[in-house]
N, C-alpha and C. Protein backbone atom coordinates (compact mmCIF):
# COMPACT_ATOMS: atom_id res chain seq x y z
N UNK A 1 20.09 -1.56 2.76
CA UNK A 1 19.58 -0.33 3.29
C UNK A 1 20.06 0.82 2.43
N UNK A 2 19.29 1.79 2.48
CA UNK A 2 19.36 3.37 1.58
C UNK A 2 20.42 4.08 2.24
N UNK A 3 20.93 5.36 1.40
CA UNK A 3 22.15 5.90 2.29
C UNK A 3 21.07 6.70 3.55
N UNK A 4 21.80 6.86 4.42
CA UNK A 4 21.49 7.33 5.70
C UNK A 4 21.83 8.43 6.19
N UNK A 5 21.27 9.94 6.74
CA UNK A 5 22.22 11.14 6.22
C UNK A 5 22.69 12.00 7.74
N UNK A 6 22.24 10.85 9.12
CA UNK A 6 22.44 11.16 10.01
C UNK A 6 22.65 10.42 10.71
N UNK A 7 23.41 10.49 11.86
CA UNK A 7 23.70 9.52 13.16
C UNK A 7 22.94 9.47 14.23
N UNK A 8 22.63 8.82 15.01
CA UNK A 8 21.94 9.06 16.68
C UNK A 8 22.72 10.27 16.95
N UNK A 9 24.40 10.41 17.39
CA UNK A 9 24.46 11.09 18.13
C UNK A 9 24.15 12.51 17.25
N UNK A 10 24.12 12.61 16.13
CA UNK A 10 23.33 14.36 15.41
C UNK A 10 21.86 14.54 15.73
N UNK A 11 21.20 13.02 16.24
CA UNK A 11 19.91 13.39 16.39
C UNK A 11 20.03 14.02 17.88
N UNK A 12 20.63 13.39 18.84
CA UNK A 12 20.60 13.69 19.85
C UNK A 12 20.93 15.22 20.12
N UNK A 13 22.16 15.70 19.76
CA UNK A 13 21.94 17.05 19.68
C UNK A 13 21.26 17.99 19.02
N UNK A 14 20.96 17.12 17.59
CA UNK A 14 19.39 18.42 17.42
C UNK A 14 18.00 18.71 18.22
N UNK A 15 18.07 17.14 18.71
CA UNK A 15 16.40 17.40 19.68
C UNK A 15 17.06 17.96 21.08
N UNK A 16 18.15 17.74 21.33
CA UNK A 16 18.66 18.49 22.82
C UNK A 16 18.06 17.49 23.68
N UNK A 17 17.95 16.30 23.72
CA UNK A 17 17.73 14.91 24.41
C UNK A 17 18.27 13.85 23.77
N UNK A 18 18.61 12.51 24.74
CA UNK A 18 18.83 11.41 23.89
C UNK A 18 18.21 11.02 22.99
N UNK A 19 18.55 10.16 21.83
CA UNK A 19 17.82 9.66 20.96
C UNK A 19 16.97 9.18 21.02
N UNK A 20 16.00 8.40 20.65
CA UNK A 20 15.27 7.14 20.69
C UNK A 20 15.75 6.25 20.84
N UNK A 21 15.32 5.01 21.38
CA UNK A 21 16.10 3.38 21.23
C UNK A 21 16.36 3.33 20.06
N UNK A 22 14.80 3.45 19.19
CA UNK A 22 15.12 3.19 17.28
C UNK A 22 15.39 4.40 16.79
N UNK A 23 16.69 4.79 17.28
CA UNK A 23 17.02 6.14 16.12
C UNK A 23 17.33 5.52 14.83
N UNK A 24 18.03 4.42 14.60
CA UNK A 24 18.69 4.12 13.72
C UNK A 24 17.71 3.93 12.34
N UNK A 25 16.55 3.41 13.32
CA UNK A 25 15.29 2.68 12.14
C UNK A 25 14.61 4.55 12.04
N UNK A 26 14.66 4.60 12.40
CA UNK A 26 14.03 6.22 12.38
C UNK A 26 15.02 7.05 11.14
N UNK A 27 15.72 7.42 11.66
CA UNK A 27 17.03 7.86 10.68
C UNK A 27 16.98 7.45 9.26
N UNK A 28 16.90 6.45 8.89
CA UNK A 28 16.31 5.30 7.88
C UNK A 28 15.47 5.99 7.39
N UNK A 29 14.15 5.67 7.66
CA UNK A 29 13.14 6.37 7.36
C UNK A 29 13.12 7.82 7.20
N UNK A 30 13.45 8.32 8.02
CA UNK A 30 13.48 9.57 7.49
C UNK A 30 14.63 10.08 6.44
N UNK A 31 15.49 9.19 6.37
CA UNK A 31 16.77 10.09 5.04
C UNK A 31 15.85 9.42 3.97
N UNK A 32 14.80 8.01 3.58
CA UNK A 32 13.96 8.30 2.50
C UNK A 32 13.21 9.10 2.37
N UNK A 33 12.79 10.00 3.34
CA UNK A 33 11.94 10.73 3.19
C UNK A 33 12.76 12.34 2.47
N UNK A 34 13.77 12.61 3.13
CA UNK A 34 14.70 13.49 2.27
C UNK A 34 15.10 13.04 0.95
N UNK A 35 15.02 11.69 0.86
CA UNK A 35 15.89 11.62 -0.50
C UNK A 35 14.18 12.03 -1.67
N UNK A 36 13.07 11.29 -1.05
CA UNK A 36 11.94 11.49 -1.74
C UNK A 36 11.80 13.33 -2.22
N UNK A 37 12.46 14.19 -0.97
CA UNK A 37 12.17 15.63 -1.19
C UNK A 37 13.05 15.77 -2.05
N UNK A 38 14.16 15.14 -2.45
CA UNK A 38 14.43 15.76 -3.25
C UNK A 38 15.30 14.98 -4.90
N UNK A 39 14.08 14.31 -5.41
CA UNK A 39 13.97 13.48 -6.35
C UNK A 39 14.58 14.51 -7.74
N UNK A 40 14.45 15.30 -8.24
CA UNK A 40 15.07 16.42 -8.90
C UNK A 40 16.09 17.07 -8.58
N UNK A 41 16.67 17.06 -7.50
CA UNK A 41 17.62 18.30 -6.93
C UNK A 41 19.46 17.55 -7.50
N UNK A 42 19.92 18.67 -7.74
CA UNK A 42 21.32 18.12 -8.59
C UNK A 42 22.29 18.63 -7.01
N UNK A 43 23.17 17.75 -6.88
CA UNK A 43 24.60 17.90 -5.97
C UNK A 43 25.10 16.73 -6.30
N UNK A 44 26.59 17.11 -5.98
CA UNK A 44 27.71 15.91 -6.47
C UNK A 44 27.62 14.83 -5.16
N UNK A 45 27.77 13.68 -5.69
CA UNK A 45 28.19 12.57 -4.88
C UNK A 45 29.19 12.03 -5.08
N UNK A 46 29.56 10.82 -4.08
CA UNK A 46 30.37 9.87 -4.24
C UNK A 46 30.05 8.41 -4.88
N UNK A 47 30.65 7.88 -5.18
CA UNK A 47 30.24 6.03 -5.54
C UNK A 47 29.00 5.42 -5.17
N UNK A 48 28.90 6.10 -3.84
CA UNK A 48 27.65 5.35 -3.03
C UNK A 48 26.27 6.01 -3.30
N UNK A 49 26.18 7.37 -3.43
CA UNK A 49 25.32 8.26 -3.84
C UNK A 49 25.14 9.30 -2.18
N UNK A 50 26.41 9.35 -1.92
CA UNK A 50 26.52 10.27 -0.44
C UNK A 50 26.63 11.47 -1.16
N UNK A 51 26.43 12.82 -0.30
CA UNK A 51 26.63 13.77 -1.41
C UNK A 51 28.30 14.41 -0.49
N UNK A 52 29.01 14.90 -1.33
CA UNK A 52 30.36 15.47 -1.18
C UNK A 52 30.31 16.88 -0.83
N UNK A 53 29.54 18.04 -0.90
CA UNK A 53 29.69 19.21 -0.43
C UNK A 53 29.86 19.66 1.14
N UNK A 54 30.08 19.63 1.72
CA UNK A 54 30.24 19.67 3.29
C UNK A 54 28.89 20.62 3.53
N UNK A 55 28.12 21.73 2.60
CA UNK A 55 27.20 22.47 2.94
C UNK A 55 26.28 21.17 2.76
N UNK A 56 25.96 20.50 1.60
CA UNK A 56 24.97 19.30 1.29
C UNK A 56 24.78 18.76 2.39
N UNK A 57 26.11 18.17 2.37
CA UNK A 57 26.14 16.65 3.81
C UNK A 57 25.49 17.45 4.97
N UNK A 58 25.75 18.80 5.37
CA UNK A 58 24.95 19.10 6.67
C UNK A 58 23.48 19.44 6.50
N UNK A 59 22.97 19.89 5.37
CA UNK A 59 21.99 20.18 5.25
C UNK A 59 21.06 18.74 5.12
N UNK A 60 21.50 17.51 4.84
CA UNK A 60 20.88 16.65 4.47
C UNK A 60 20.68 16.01 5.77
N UNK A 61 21.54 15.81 6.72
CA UNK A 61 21.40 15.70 8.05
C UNK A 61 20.66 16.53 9.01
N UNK A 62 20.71 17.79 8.93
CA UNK A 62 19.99 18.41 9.74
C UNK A 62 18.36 17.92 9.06
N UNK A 63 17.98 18.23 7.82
CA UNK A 63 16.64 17.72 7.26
C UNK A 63 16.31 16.03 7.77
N UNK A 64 17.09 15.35 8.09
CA UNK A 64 16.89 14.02 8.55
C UNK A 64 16.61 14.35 9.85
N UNK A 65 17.64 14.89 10.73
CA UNK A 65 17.20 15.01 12.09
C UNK A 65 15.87 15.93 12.63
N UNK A 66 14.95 16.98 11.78
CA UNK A 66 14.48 17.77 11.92
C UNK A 66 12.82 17.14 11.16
N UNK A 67 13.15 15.72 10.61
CA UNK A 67 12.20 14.94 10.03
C UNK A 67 11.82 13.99 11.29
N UNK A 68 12.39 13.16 11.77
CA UNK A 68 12.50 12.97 12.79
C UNK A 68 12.10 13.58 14.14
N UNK A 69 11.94 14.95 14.13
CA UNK A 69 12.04 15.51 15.16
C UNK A 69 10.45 15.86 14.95
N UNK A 70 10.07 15.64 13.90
CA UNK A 70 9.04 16.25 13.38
C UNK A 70 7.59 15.00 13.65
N UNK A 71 8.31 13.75 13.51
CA UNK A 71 7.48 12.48 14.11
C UNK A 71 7.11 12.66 15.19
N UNK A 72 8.44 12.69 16.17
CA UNK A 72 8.71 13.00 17.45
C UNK A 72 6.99 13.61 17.98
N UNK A 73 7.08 14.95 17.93
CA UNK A 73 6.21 15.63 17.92
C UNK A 73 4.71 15.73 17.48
N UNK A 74 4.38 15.29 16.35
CA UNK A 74 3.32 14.49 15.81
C UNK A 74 2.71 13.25 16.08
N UNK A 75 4.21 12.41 16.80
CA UNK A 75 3.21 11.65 17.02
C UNK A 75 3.58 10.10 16.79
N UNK A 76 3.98 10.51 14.93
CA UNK A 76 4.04 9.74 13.64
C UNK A 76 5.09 8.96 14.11
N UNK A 77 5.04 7.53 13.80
CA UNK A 77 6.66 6.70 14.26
C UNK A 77 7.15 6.41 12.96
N UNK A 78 7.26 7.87 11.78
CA UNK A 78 7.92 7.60 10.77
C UNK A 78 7.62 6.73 9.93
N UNK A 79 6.15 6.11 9.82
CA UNK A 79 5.28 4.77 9.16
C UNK A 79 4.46 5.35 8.25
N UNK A 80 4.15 7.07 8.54
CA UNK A 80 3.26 7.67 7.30
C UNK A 80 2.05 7.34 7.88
N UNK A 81 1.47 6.30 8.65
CA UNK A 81 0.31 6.27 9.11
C UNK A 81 -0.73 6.79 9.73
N UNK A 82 -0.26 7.75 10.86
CA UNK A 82 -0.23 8.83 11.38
C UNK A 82 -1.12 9.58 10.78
N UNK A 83 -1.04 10.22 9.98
CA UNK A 83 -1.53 11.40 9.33
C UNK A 83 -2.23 11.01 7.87
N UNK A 84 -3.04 9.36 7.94
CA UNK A 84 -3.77 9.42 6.79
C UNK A 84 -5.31 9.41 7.15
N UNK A 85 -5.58 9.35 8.57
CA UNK A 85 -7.04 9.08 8.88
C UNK A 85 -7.03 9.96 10.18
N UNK A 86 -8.25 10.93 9.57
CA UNK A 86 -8.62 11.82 10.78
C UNK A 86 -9.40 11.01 11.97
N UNK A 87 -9.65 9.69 11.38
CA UNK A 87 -10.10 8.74 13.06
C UNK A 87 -9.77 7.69 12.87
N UNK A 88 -9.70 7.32 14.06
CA UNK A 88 -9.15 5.50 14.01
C UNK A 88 -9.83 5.16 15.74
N UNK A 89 -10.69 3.94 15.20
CA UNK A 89 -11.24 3.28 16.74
C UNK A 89 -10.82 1.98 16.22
N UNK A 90 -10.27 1.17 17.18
CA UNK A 90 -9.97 -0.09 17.30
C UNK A 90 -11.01 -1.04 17.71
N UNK A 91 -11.87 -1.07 18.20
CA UNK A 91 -12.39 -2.20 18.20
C UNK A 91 -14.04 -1.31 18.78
N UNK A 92 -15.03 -1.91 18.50
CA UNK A 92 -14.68 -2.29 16.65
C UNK A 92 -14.52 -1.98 15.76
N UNK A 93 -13.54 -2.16 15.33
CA UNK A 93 -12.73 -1.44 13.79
C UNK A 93 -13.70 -0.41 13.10
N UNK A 94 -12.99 1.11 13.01
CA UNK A 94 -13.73 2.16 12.72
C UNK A 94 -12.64 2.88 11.89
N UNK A 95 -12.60 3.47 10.82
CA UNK A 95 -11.81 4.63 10.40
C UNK A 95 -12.66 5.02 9.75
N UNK A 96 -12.34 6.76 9.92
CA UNK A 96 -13.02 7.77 8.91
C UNK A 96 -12.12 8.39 7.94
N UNK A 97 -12.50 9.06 7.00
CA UNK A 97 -12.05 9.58 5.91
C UNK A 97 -10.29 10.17 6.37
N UNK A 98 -9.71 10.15 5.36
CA UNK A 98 -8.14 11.20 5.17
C UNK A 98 -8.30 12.32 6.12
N UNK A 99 -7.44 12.19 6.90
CA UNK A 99 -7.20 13.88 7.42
C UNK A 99 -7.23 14.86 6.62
N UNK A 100 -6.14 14.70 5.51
CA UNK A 100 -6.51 15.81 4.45
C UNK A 100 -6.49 15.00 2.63
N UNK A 101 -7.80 15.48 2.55
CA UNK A 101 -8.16 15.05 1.07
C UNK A 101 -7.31 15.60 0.06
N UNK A 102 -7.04 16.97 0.47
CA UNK A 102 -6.33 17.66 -1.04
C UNK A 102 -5.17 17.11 -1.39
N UNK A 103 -4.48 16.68 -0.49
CA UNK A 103 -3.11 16.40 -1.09
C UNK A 103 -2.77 15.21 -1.99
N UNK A 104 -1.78 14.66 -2.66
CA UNK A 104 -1.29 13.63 -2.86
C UNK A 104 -1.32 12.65 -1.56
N UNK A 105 -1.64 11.83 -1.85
CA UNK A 105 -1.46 10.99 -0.40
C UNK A 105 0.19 10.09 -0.88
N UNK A 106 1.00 10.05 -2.12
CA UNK A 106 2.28 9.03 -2.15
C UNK A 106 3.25 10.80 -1.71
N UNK A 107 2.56 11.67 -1.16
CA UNK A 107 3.74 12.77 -1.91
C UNK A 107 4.27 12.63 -0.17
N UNK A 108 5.65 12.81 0.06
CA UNK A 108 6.35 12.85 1.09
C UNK A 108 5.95 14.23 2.05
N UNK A 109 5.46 13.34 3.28
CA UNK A 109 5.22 14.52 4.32
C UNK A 109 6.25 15.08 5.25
N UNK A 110 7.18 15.81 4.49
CA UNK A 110 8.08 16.70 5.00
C UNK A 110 7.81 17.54 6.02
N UNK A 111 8.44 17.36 7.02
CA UNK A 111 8.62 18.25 8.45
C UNK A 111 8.91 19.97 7.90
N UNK A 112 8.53 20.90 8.72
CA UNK A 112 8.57 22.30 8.34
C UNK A 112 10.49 22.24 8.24
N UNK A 113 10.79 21.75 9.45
CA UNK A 113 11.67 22.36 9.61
C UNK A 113 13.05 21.57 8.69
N UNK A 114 12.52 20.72 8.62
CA UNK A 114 13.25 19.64 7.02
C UNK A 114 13.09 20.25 5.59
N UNK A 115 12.54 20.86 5.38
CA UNK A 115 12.23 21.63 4.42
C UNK A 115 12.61 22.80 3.95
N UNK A 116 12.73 23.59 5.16
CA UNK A 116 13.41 25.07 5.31
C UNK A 116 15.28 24.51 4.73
N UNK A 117 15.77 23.04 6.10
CA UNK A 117 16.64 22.82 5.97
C UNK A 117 17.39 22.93 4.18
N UNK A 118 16.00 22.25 3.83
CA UNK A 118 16.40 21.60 2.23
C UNK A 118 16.47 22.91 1.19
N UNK A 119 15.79 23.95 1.60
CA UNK A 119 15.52 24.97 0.92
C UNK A 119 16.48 25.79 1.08
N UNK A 120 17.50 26.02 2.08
CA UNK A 120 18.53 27.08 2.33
C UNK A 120 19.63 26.74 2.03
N UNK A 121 19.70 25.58 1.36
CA UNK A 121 20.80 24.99 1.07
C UNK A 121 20.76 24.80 -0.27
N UNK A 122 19.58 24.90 -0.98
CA UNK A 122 19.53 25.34 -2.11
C UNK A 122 19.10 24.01 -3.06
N UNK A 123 18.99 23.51 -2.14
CA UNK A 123 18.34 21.47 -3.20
C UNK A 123 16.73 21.11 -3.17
N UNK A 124 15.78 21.75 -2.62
CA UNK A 124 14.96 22.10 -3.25
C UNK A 124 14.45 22.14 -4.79
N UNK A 125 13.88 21.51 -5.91
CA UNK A 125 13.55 21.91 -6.98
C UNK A 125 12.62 23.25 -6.98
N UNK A 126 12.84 23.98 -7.88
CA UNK A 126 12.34 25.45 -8.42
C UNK A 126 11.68 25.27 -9.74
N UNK A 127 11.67 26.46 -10.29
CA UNK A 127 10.47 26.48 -11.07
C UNK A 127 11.49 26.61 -12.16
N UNK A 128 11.25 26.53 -13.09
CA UNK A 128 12.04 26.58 -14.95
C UNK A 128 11.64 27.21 -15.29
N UNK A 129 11.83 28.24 -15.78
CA UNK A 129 11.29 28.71 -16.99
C UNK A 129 11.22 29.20 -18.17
C-alpha cells in the first residue's frame, strides 16, 4: 500500500460525523489522489516518502480528508467512476457520453476543498518562468 496521509479518526473530525466503515480504503484512495496533485511539488520527507514539515503533514491530511469528504458528497466511492458518464441505465445496458468532454479524463479529480488545502500550504505546482 501507498503512504496514507490521514487516519479515520482526522476524517471523523473533519466531516463532524463518524467515519465510514471503509475509511481506511477511502483514505487510500484518496492520499493517491493527493499524491497525483501533487506530482511536481518539492517538500522534505522521510525514508518512506512521508513528508516531515508539520505544516506539510497537516496540509496533506486535511487535502485527504477534504477529498474524501468530497466523494462523500458527490456521491463518488473514490473509484473515479462517478463522474465519467453523464448517464448510466443498467439494464439494458445504456451509457451516454463523458459528463465533461474538455478535460483530461487520467487528470486527478481533486475536491475544491483539497485543493485550496494543497494550495495554502504552498505544494501546489506554479508557473516558471
Amino acid at each position: 500500500m501507498g503512504r496514507v496521509y490521514a487516519t479515520p479518526e482526522q476524517l471523523t473530525a473533519w466531516i463532524g460525523q463518524p467515519a465510514p466503515a471503509d475509511a481506511e480504503r477511502q483514505l487510500a484512495r484518496a492520499s493517491e489522489d493527493v499524491d497525483s496533485a501533487l506530482l511536481t511539488a518539492l517538500y522534505e520527507t522521510d525514508a518512506a516518502g512521508m513528508p516531515t514539515d508539520p505544516t506539510v503533514v497537516q496540509a496533506l491530511a486535511d487535502a485527504t480528508c477534504a477529498q474524501v469528504e468530497y466523494w462523500q458528497e458527490s456521491g463518488d466511492d473514490g473509484t473515479g467512476g462517478m463522474g465519467r458518464w453523464g448517464s448510466v441505465t443498467l439494464g439494458p445496458a445504456s451509457l451516454s457520453g463523458p459528463r465533461d468532454a474538455g478535460g483530461d479524463p487520467h487528470e486527478v479529480d481533486l475536491g475544491p476543498r483539497a485543493h485550496r488545502a494543497l494550495a495554502r500550504a504552498g505544494l501546489l505546482p506554479g508557473v516558471i518562468w
